[in-house]
Structure formats: C-alpha cells, structure tokens
PDB file of N, CA and C in Angstrom:
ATOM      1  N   UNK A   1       0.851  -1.172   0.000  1.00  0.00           N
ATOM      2  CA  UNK A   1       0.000   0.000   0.000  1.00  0.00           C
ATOM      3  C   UNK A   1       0.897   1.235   0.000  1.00  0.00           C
ATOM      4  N   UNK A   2       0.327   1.987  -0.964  1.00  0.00           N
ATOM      5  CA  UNK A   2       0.963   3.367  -0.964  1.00  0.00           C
ATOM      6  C   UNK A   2       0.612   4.484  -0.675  1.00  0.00           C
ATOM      7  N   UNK A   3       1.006   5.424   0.362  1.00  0.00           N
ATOM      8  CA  UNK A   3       0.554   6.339   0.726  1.00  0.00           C
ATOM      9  C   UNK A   3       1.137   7.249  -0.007  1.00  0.00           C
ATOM     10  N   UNK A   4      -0.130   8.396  -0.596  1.00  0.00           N
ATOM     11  CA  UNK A   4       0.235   9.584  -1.113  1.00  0.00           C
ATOM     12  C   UNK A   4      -0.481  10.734  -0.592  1.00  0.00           C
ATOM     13  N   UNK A   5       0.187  12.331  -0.375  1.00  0.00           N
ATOM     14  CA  UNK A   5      -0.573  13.483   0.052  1.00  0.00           C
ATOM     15  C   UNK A   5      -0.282  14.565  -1.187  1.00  0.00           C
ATOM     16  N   UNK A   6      -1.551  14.630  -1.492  1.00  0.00           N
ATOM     17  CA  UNK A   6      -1.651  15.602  -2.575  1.00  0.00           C
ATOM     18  C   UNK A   6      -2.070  17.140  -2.234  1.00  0.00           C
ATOM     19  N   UNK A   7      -1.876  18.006  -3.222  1.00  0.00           N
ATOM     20  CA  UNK A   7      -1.835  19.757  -2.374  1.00  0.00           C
ATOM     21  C   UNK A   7      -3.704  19.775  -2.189  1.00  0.00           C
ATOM     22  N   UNK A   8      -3.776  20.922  -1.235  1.00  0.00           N
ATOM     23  CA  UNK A   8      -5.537  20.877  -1.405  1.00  0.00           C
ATOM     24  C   UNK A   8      -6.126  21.038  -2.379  1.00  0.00           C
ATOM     25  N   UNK A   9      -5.403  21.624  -3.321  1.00  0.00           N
ATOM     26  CA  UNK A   9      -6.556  22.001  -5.008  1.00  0.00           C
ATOM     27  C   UNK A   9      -6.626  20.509  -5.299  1.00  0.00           C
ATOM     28  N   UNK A  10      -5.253  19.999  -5.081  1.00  0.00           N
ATOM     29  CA  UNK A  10      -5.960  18.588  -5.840  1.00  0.00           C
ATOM     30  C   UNK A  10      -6.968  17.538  -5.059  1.00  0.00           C
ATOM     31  N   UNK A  11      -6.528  17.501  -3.464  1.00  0.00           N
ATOM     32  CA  UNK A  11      -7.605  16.852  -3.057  1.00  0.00           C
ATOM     33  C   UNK A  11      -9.010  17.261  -3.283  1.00  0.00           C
ATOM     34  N   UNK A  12      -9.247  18.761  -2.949  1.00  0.00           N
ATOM     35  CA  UNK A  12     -10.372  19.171  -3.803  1.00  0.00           C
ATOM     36  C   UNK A  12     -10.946  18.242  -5.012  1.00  0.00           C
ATOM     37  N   UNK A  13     -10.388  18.500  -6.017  1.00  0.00           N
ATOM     38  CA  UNK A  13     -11.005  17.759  -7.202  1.00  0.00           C
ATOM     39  C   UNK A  13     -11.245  16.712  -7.047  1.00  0.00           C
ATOM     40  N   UNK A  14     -10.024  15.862  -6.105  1.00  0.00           N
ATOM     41  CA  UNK A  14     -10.496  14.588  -6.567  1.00  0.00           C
ATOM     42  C   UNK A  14     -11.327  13.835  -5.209  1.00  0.00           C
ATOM     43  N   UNK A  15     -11.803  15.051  -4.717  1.00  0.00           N
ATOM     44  CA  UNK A  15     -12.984  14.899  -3.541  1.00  0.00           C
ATOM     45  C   UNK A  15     -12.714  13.921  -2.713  1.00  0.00           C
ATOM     46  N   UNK A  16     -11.201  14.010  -1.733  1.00  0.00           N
ATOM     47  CA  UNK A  16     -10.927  13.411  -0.538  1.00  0.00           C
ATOM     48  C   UNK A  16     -10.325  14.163   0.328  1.00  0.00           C
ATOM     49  N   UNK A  17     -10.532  13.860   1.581  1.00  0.00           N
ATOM     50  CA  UNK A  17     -10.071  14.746   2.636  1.00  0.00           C
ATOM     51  C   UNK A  17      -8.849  14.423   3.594  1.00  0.00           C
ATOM     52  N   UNK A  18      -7.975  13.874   2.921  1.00  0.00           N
ATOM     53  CA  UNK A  18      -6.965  13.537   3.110  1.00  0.00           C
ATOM     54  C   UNK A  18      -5.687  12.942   2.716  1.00  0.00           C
ATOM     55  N   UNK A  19      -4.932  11.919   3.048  1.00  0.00           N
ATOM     56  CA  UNK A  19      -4.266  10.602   2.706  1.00  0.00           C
ATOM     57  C   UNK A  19      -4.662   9.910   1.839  1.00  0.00           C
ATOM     58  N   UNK A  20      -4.217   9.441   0.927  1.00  0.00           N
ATOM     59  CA  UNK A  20      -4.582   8.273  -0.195  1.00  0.00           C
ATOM     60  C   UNK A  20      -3.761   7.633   0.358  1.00  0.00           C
ATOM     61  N   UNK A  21      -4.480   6.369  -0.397  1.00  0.00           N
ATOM     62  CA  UNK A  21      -3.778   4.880  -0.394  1.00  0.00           C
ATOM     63  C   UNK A  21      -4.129   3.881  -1.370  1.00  0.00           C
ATOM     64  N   UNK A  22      -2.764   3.487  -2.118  1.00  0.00           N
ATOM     65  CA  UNK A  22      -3.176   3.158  -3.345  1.00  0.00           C
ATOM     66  C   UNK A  22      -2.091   1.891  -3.528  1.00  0.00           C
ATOM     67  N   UNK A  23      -3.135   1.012  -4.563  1.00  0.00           N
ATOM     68  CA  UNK A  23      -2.518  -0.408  -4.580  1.00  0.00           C
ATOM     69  C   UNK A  23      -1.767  -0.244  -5.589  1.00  0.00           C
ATOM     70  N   UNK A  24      -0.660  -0.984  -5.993  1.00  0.00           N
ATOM     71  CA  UNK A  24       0.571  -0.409  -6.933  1.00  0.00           C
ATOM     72  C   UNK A  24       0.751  -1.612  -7.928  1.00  0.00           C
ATOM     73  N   UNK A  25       0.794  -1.785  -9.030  1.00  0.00           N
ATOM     74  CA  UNK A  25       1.434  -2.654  -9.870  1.00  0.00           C
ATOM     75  C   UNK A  25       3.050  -3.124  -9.720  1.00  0.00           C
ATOM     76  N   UNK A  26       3.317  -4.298  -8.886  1.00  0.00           N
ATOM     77  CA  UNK A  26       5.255  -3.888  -9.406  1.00  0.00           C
ATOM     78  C   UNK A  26       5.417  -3.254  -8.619  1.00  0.00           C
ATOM     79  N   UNK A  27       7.238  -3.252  -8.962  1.00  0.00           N
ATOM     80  CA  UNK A  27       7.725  -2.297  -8.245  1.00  0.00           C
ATOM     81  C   UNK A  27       7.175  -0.592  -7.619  1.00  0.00           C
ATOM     82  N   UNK A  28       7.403  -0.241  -6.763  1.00  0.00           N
ATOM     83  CA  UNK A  28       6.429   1.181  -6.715  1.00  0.00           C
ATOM     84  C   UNK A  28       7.568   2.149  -7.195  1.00  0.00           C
ATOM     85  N   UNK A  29       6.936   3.105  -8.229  1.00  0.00           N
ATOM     86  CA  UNK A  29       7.978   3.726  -9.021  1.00  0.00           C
ATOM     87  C   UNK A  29       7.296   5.293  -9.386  1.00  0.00           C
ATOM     88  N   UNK A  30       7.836   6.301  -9.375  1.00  0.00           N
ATOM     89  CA  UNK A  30       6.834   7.635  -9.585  1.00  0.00           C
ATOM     90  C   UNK A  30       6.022   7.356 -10.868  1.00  0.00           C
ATOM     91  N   UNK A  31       6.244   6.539 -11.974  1.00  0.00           N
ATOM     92  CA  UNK A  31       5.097   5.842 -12.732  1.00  0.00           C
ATOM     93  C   UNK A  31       4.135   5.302 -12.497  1.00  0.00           C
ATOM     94  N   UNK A  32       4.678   4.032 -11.875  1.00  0.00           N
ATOM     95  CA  UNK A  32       3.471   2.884 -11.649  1.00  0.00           C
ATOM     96  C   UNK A  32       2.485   3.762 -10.490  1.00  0.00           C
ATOM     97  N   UNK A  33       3.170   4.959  -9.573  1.00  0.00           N
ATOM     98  CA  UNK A  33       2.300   5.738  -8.395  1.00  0.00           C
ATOM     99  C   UNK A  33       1.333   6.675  -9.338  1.00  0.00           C
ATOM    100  N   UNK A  34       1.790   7.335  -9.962  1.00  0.00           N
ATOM    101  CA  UNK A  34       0.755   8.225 -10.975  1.00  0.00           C
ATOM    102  C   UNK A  34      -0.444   7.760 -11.750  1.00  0.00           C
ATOM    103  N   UNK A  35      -0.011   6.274 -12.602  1.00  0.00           N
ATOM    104  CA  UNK A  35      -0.962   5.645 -13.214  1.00  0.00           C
ATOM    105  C   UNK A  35      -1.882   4.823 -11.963  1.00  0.00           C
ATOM    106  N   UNK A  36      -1.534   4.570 -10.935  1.00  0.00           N
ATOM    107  CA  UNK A  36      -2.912   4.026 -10.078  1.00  0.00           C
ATOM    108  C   UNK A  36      -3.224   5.145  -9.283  1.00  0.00           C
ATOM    109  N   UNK A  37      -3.301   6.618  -9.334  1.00  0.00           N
ATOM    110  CA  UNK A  37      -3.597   7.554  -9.081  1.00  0.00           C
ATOM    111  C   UNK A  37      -4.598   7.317 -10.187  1.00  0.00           C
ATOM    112  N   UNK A  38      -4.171   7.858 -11.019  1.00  0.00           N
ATOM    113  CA  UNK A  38      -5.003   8.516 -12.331  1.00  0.00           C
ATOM    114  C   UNK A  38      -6.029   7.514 -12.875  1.00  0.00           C
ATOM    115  N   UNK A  39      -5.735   5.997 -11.950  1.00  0.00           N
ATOM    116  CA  UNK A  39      -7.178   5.175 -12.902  1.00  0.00           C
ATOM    117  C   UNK A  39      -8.023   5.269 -11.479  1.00  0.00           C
ATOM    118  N   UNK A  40      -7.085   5.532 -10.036  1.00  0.00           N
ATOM    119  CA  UNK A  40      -8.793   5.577  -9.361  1.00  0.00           C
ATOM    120  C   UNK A  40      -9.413   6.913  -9.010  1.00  0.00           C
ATOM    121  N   UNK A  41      -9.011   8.000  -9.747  1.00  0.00           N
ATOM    122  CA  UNK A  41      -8.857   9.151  -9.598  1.00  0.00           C
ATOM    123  C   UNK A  41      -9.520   9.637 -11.113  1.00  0.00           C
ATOM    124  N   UNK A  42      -9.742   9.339 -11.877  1.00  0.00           N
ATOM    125  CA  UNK A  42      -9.435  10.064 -13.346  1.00  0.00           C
ATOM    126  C   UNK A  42      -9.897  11.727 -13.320  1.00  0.00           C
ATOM    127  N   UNK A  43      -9.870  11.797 -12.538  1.00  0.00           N
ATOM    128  CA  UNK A  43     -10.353  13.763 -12.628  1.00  0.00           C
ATOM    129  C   UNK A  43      -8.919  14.039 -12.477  1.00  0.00           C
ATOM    130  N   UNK A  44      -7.792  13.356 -11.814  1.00  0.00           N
ATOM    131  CA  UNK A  44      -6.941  14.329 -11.554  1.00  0.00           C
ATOM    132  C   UNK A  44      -5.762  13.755 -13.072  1.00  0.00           C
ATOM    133  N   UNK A  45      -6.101  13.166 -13.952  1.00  0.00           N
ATOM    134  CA  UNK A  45      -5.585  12.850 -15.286  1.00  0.00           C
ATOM    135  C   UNK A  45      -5.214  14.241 -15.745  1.00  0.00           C
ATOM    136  N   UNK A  46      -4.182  14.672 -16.307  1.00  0.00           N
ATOM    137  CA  UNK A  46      -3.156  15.608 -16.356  1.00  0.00           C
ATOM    138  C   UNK A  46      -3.050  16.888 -15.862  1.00  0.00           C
ATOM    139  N   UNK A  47      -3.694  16.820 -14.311  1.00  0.00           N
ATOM    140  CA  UNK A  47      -3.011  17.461 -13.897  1.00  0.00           C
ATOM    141  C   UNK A  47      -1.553  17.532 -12.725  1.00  0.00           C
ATOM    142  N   UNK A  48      -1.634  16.154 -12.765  1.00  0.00           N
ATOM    143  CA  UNK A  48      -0.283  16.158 -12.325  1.00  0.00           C
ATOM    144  C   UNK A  48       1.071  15.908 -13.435  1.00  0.00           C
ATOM    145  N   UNK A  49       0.790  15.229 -14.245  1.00  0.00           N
ATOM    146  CA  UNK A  49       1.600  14.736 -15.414  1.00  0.00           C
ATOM    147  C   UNK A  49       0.384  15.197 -16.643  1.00  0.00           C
ATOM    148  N   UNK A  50       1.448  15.802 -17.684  1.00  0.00           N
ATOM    149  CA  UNK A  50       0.499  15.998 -19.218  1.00  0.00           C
ATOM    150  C   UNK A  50      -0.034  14.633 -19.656  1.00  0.00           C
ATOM    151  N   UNK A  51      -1.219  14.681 -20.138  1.00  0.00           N
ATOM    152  CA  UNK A  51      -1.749  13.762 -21.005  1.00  0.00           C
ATOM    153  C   UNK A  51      -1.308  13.020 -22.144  1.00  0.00           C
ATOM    154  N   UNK A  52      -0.586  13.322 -22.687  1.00  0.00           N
ATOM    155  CA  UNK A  52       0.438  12.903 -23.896  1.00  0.00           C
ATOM    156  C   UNK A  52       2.050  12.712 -23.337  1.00  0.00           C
ATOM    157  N   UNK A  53       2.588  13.407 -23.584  1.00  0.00           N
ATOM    158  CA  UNK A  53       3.801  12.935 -22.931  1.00  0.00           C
ATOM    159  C   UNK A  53       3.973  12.295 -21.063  1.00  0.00           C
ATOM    160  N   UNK A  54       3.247  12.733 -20.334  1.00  0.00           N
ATOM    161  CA  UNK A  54       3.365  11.716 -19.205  1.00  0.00           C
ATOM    162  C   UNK A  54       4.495  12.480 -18.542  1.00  0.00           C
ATOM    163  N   UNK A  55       5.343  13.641 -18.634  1.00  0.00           N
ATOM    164  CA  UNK A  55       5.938  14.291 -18.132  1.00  0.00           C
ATOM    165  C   UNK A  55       5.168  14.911 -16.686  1.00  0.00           C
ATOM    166  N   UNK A  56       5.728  14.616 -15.987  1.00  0.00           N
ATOM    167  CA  UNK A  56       5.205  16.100 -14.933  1.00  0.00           C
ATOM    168  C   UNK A  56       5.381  17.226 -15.348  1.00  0.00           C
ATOM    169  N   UNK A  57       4.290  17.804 -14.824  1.00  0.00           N
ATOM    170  CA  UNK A  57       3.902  19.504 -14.758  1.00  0.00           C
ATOM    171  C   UNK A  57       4.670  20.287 -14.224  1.00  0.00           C
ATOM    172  N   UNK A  58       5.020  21.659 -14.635  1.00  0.00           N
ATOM    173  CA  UNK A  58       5.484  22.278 -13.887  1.00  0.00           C
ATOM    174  C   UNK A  58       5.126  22.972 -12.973  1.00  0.00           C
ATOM    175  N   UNK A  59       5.914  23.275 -12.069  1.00  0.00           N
ATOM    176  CA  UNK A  59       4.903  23.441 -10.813  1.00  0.00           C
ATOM    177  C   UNK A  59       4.720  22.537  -9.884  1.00  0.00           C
ATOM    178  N   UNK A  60       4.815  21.250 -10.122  1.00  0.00           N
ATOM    179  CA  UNK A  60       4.421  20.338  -9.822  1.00  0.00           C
ATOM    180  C   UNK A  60       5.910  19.588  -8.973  1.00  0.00           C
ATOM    181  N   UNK A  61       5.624  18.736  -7.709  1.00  0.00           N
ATOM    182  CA  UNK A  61       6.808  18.745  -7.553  1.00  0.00           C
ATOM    183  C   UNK A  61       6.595  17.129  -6.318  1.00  0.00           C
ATOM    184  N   UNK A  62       8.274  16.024  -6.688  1.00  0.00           N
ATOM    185  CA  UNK A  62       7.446  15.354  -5.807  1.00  0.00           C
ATOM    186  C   UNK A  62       8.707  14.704  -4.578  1.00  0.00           C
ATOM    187  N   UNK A  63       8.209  15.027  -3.140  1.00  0.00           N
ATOM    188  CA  UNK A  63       8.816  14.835  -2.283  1.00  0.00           C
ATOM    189  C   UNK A  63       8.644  13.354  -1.231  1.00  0.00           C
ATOM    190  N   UNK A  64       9.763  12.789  -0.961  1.00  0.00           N
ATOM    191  CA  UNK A  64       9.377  11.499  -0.116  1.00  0.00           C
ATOM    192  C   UNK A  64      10.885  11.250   0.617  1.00  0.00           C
ATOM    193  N   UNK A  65      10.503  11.057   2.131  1.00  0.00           N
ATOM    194  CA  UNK A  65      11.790  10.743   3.022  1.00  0.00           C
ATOM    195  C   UNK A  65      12.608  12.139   3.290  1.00  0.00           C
ATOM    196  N   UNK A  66      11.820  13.154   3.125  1.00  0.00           N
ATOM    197  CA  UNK A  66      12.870  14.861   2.727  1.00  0.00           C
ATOM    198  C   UNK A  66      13.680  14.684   1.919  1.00  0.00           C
ATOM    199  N   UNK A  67      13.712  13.827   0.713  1.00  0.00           N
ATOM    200  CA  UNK A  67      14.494  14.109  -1.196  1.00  0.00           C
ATOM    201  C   UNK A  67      13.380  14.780  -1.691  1.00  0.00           C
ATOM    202  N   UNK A  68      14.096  15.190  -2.497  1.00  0.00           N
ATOM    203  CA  UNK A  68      13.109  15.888  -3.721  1.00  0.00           C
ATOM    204  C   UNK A  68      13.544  14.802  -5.077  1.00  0.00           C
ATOM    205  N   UNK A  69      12.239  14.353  -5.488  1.00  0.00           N
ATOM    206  CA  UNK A  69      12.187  13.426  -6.228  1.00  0.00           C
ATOM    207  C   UNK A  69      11.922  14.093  -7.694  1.00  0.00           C
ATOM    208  N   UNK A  70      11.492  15.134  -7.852  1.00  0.00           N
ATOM    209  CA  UNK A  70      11.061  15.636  -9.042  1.00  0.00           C
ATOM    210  C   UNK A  70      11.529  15.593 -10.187  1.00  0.00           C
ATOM    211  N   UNK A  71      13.272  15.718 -10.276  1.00  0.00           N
ATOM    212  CA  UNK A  71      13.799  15.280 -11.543  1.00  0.00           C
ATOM    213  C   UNK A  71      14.531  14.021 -11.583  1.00  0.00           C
ATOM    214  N   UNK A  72      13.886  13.112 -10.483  1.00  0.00           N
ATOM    215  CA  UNK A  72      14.671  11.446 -11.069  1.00  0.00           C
ATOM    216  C   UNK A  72      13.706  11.115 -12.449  1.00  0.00           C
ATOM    217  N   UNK A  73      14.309  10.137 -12.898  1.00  0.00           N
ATOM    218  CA  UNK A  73      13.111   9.680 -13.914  1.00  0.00           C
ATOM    219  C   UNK A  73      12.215   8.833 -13.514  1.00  0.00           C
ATOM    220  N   UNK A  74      11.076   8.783 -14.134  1.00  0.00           N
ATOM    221  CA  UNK A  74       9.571   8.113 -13.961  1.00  0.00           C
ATOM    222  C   UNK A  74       9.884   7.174 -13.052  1.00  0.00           C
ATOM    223  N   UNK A  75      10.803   6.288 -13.684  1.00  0.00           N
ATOM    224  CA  UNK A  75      10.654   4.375 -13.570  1.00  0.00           C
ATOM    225  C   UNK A  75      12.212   4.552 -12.112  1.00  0.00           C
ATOM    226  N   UNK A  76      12.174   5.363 -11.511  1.00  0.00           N
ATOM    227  CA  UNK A  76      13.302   4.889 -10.699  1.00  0.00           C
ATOM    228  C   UNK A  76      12.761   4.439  -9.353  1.00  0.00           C
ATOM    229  N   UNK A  77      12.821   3.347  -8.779  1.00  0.00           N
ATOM    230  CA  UNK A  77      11.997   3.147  -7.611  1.00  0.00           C
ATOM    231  C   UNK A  77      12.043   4.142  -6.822  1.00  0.00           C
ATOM    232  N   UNK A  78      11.209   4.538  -6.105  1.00  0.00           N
ATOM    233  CA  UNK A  78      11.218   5.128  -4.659  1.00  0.00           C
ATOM    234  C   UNK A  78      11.875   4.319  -3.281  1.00  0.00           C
ATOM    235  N   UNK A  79      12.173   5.191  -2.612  1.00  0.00           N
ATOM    236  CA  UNK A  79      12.679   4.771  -0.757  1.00  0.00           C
ATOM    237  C   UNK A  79      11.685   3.718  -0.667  1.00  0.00           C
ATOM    238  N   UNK A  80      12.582   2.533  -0.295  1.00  0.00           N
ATOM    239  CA  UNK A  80      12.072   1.721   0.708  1.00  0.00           C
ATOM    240  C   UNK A  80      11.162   2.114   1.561  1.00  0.00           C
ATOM    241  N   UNK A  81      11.142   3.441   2.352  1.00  0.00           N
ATOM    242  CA  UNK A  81      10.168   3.719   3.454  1.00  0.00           C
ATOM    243  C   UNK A  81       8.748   3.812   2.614  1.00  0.00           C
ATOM    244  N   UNK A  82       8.885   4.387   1.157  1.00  0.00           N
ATOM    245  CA  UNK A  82       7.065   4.599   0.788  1.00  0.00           C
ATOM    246  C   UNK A  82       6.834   3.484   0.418  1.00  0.00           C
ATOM    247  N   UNK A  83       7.777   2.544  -0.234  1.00  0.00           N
ATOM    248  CA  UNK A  83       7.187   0.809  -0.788  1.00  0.00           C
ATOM    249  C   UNK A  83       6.511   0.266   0.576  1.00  0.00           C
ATOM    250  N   UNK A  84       7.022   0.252   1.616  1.00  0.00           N
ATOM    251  CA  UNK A  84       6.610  -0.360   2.887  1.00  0.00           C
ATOM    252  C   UNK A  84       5.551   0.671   3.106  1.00  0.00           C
ATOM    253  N   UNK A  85       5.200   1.770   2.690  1.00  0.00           N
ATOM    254  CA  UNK A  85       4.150   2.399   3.022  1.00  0.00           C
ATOM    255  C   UNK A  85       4.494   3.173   4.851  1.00  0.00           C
ATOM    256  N   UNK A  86       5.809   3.139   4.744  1.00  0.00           N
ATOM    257  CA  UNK A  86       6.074   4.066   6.352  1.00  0.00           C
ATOM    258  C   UNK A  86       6.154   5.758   5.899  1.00  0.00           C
ATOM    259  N   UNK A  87       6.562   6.044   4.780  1.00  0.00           N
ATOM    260  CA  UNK A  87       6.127   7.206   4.425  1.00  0.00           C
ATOM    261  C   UNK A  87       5.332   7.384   3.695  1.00  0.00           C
ATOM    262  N   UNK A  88       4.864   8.773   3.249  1.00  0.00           N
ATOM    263  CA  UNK A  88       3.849   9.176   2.145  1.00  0.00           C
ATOM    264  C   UNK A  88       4.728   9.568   0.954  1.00  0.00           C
ATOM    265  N   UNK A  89       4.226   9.441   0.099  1.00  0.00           N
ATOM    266  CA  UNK A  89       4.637  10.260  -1.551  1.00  0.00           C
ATOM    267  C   UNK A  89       4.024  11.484  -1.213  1.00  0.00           C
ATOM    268  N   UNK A  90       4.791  12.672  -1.603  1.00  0.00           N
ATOM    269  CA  UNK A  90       4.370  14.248  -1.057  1.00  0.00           C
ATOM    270  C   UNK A  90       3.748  14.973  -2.693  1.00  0.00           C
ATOM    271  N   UNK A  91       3.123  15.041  -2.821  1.00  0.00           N
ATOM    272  CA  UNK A  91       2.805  15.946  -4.252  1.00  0.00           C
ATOM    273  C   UNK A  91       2.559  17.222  -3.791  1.00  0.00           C
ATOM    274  N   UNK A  92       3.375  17.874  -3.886  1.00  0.00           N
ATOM    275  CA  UNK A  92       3.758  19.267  -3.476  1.00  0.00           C
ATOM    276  C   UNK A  92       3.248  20.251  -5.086  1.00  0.00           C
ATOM    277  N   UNK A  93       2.096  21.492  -5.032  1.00  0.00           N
ATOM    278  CA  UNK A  93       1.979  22.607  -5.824  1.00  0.00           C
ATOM    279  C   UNK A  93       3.558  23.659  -5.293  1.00  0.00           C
ATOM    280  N   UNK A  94       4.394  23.751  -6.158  1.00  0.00           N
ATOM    281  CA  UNK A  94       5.315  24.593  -5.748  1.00  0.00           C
ATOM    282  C   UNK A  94       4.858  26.237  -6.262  1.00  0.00           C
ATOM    283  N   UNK A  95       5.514  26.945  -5.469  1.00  0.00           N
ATOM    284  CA  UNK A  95       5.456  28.274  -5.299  1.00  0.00           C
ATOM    285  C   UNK A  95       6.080  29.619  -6.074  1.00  0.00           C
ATOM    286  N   UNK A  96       5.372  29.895  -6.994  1.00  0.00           N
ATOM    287  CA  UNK A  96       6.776  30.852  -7.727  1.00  0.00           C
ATOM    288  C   UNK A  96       6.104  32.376  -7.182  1.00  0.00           C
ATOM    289  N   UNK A  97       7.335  33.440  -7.830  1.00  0.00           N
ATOM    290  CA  UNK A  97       6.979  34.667  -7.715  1.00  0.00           C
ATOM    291  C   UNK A  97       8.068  35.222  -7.094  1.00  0.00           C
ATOM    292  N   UNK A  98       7.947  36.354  -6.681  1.00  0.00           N
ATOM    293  CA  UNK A  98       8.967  37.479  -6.227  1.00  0.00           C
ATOM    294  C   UNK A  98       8.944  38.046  -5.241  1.00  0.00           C
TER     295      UNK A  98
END
C-alpha cells in the first residue's frame, strides 16, 4: 500500500479529505504511483503529469523521506520507506513569484 498526500486544489477535485492509499502494480515507481492515481482518480488525469507525454507539470513537484524526487526519472523506484508504506509520496503545488 501506498501512501500519497496531494496539495488541497488537488484533493479538492479529486474529492478526498486527506491521505490516499493506493494499490501499486510492481515495483512502486513515480510511474506505476501516478498511473494508479489517475485510474482511481481520473479527474486528476493531467493534472499532475500531461496527457500525452506523461511528463510532470510544472509546478508540480514530488517529495518522499525529505528528497526531492522531481527530476529522477519516472521508472526509478522510490525509498524503501514509501514501498513499505512508512512514508507518504508528497505531491507538493510549488510556489513561484517574487
């Protein structure tokens, strides 16, 4: 089981009030975590990753164990601690401006 915390706009949409927890195909990988997001979720289908390329968004940003995971690639496993489900996957809206 995988725990993920998404920013409030997105829990908003995808109308939960908290923590997810989500069953994973395989290895748990910022892929295989997005695509069982997005099939029990489908409202939140590109807005975390584009619809066509499967890239993350910008803006968009993803934290687990205090790394910043955002520019590993898709398929690189995550920490042991979120496979065991002792941490959360962080989907962080990052902050721009001046």
């Amino acid at each position: 089981m995988i725990r993920v915390v998404l920013p409030a706009h997105l829990r908003k949409l995808a109308q939960v009030g908290g923590e997810l927890q989500l069953e994973v195909e395989g290895p748990p990988t910022q892929r295989s975590v997005l695509d069982a997001l997005e099939a029990s979720y489908p409202m939140l289908r590109g807005t975390i990753r584009d619809h066509v390329s499967k890239e993350r968004r910008p803006f968009i940003r993803f934290f687990a164990c205090e790394q910043d995971l955002s520019h590993d690639p898709p398929d690189t496993p995550l920490p042991e601690a979120v496979a065991k489900g002792a941490e959360p996957l962080l989907v962080v809206g990052a902050v721009a401006g001046g």
